[in-house]
Protein backbone atom coordinates (compact mmCIF):
# COMPACT_ATOMS: atom_id res chain seq x y z
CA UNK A 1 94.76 119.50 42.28
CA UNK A 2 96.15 116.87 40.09
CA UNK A 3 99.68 117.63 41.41
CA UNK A 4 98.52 117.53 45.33
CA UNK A 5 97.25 113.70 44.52
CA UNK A 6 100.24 112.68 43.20
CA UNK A 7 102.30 114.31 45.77
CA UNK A 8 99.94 112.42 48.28
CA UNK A 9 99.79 109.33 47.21
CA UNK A 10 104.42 109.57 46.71
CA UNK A 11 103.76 109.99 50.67
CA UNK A 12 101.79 107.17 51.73
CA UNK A 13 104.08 104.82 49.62
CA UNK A 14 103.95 101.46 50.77
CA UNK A 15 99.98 100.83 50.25
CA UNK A 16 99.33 97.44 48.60
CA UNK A 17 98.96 98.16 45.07
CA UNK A 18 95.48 96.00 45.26
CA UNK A 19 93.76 98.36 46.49
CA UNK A 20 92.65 99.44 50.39
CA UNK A 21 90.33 96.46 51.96
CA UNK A 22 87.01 98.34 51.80
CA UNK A 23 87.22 101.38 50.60
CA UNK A 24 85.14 102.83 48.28
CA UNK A 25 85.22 105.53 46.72
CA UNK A 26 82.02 107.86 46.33
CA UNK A 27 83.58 110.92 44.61
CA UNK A 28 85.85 113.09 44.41
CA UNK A 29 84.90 114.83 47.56
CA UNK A 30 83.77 111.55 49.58
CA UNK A 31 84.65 107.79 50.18
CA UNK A 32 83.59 105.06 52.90
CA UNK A 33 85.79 102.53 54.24
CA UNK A 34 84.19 99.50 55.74
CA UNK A 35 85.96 97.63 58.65
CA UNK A 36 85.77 93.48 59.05
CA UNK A 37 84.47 94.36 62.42
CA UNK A 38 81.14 96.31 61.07
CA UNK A 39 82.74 99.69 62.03
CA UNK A 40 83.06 102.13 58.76
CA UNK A 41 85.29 105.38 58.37
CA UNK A 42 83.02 107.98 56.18
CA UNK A 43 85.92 110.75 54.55
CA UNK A 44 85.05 113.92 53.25
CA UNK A 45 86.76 117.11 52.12
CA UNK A 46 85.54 120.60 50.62
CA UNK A 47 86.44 122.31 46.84
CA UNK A 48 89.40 124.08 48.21
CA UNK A 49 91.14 120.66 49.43
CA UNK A 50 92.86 122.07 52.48
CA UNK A 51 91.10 119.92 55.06
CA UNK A 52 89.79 116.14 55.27
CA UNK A 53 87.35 115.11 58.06
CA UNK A 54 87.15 111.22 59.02
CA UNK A 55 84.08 109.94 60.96
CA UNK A 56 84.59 106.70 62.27
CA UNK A 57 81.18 104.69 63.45
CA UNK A 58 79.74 101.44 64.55
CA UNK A 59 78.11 98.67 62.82
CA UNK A 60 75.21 100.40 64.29
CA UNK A 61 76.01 103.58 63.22
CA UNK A 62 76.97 105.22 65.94
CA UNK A 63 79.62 108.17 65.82
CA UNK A 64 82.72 107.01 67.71
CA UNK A 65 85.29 109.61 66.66
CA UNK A 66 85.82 112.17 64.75
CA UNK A 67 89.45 113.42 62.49
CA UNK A 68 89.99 116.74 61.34
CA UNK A 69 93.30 116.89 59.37
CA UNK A 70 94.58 120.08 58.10
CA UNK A 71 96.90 120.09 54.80
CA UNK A 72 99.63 122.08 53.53
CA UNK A 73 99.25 123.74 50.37
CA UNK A 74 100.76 120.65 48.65
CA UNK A 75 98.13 118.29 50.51
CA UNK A 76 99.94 116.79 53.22
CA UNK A 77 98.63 116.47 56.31
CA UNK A 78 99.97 118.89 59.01
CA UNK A 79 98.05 118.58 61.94
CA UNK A 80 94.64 117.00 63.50
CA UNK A 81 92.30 116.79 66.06
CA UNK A 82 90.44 113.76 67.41
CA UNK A 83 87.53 114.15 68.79
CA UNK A 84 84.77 111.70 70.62
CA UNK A 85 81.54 111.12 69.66
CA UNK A 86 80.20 113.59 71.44
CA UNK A 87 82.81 116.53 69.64
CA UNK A 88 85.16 116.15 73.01
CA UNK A 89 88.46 116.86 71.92
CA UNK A 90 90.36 114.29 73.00
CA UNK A 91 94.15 114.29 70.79
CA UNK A 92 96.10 116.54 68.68
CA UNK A 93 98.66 115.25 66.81
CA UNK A 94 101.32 116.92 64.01
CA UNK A 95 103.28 115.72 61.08
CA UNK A 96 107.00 116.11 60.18
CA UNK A 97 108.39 115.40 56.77
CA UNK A 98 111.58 114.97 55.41
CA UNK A 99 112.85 118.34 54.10
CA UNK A 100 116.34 117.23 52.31
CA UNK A 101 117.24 117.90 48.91
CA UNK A 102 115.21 120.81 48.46
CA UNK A 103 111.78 119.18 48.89
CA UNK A 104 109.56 121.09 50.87
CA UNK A 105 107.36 118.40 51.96
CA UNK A 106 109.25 115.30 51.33
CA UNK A 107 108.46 111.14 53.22
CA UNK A 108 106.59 111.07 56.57
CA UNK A 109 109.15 110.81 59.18
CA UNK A 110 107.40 111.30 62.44
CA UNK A 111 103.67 111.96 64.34
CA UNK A 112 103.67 113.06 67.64
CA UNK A 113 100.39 112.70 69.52
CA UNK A 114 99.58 115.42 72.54
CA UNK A 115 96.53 114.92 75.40
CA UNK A 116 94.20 117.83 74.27
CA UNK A 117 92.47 117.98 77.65
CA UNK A 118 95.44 117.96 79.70
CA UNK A 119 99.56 120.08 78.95
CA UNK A 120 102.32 117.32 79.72
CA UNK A 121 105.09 119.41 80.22
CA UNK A 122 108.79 118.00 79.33
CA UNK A 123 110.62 117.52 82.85
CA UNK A 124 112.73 120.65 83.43
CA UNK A 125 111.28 123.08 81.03
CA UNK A 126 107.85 124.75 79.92
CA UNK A 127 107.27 122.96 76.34
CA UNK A 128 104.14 120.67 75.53
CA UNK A 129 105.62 116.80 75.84
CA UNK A 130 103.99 114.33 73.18
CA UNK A 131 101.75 111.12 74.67
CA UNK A 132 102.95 109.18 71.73
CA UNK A 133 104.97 109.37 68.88
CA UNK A 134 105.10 107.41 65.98
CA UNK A 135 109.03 107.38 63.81
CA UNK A 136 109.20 105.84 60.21
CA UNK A 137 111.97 104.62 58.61
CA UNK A 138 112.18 103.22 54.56
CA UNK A 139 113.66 101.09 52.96
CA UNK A 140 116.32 101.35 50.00
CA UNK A 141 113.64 101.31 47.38
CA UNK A 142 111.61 104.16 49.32
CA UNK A 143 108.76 101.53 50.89
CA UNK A 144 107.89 102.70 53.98
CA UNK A 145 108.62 100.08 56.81
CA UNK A 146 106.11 99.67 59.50
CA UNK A 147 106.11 102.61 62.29
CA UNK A 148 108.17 102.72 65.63
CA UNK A 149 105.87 103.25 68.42
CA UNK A 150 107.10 105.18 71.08
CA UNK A 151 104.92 105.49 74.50
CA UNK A 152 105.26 109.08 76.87
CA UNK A 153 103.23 107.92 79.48
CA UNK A 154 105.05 105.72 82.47
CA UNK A 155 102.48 102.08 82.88
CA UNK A 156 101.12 102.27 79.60
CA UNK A 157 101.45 100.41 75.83
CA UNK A 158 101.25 102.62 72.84
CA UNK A 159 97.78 100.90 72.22
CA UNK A 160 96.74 101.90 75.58
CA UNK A 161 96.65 105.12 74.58
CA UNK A 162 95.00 105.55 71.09
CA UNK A 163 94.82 101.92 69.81
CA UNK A 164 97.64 100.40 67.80
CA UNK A 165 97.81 102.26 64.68
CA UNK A 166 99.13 105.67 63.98
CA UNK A 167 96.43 108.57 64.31
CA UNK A 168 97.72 109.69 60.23
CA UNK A 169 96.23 109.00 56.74
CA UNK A 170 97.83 106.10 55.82
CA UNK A 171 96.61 105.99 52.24
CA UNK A 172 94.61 108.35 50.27
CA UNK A 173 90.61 108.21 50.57
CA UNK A 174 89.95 109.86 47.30
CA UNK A 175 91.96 107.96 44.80
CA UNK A 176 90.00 105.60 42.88
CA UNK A 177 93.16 103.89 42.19
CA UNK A 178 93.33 102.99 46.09
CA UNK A 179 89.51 101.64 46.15
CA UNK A 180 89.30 97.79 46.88
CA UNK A 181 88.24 96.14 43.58
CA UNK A 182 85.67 94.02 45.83
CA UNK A 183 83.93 97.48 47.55
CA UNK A 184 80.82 98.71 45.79
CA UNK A 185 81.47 100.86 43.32
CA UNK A 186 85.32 100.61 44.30
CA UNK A 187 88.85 100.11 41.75
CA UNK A 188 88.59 99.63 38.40
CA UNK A 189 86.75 96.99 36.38
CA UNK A 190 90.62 95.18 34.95
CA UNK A 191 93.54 97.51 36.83
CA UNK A 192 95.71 95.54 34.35
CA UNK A 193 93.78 96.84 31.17
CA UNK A 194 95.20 99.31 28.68
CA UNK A 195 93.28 102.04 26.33
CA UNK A 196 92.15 100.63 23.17
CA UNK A 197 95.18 101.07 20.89
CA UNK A 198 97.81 101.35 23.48
């Protein structure tokens, strides 16, 4: 499992170093993220790792939406559904990765988002046309820049469709290393500090 953190974490490269503004996390199986507008994201995943679920709710506590992502065998997401509060599936969306020099799963390079209640078909021919997709580019040092947005549907802005940012993980919800230092229970106590002796 060690390996399928560290292989996560190469892919969301580009997360301040500080630490993820209000995220805390609970264990290895659970973290919280709290929003500045009262709205929290509550992550979970089972033993077996292939699978993380994201429930976003209200300051009141209401369930908003709900993530399923599915990971490859090397724990990068693949796929997910997004559903509404009321388990509605509203969006799928898949992940494709760079697959030069031999890597299997290498950087993020694209997430295309499909209308799971309704088959947009591409003009001319029978296959499944994206809503939204979302292309990332890095720089020389490997930082990923932020994402082109790129709207399907004719009238509307990306954030018309599914808010501004991308429907993917952008950073991972179980490493402590990733906690804000501020959250409750989150980061480290001196992420500068060294083992005694070292």
């Amino acid at each position: 499992m060690q390996f399928k953190t560290l292989l996560f974490s190469l892919l969301l490269a580009g997360v301040a170093a500080a630490g993820v503004p209000g995220l805390e996390v609970t264990g290895p199986y659970s973290s919280i993220k709290r929003n500045k507008d009262g709205s929290y994201e509550e992550f979970s995943r089972p033993p077996d790792e292939r699978t993380i679920t994201k429930k976003l709710k209200s300051a009141n506590h209401t369930l908003l939406t709900t993530t399923v992502y599915r990971l490859s065998p090397e724990g990068n997401p693949l796929t997910c559904d997004i559903s509404d509060g009321k388990g509605v599936r509203l969006f799928k969306s898949r992940y494709g990765y760079d697959t030069r020099a031999g890597l299997t799963y290498g950087k993020l390079l694209e997430e295309q988002m499909f209308d799971a209640r309704m088959v947009r078909k591409k003009p001319g021919t029978n296959e499944e046309m994206p809503i939204r997709r979302f292309i990332y580019t890095y720089d020389a040092r490997g930082n990923r820049n932020a994402p082109i947005a790129i709207n399907l549907i004719p009238g509307k802005m990306a954030e018309d469709v599914f808010g501004a940012a991308p429907s993917g993980l952008q950073f991972n919800p179980f490493d402590p290393k990733e906690a804000d230092p501020t959250a409750k229970g989150g980061g480290t106590a001196n992420p500068k500090g060294r083992a005694v002796g070292k």
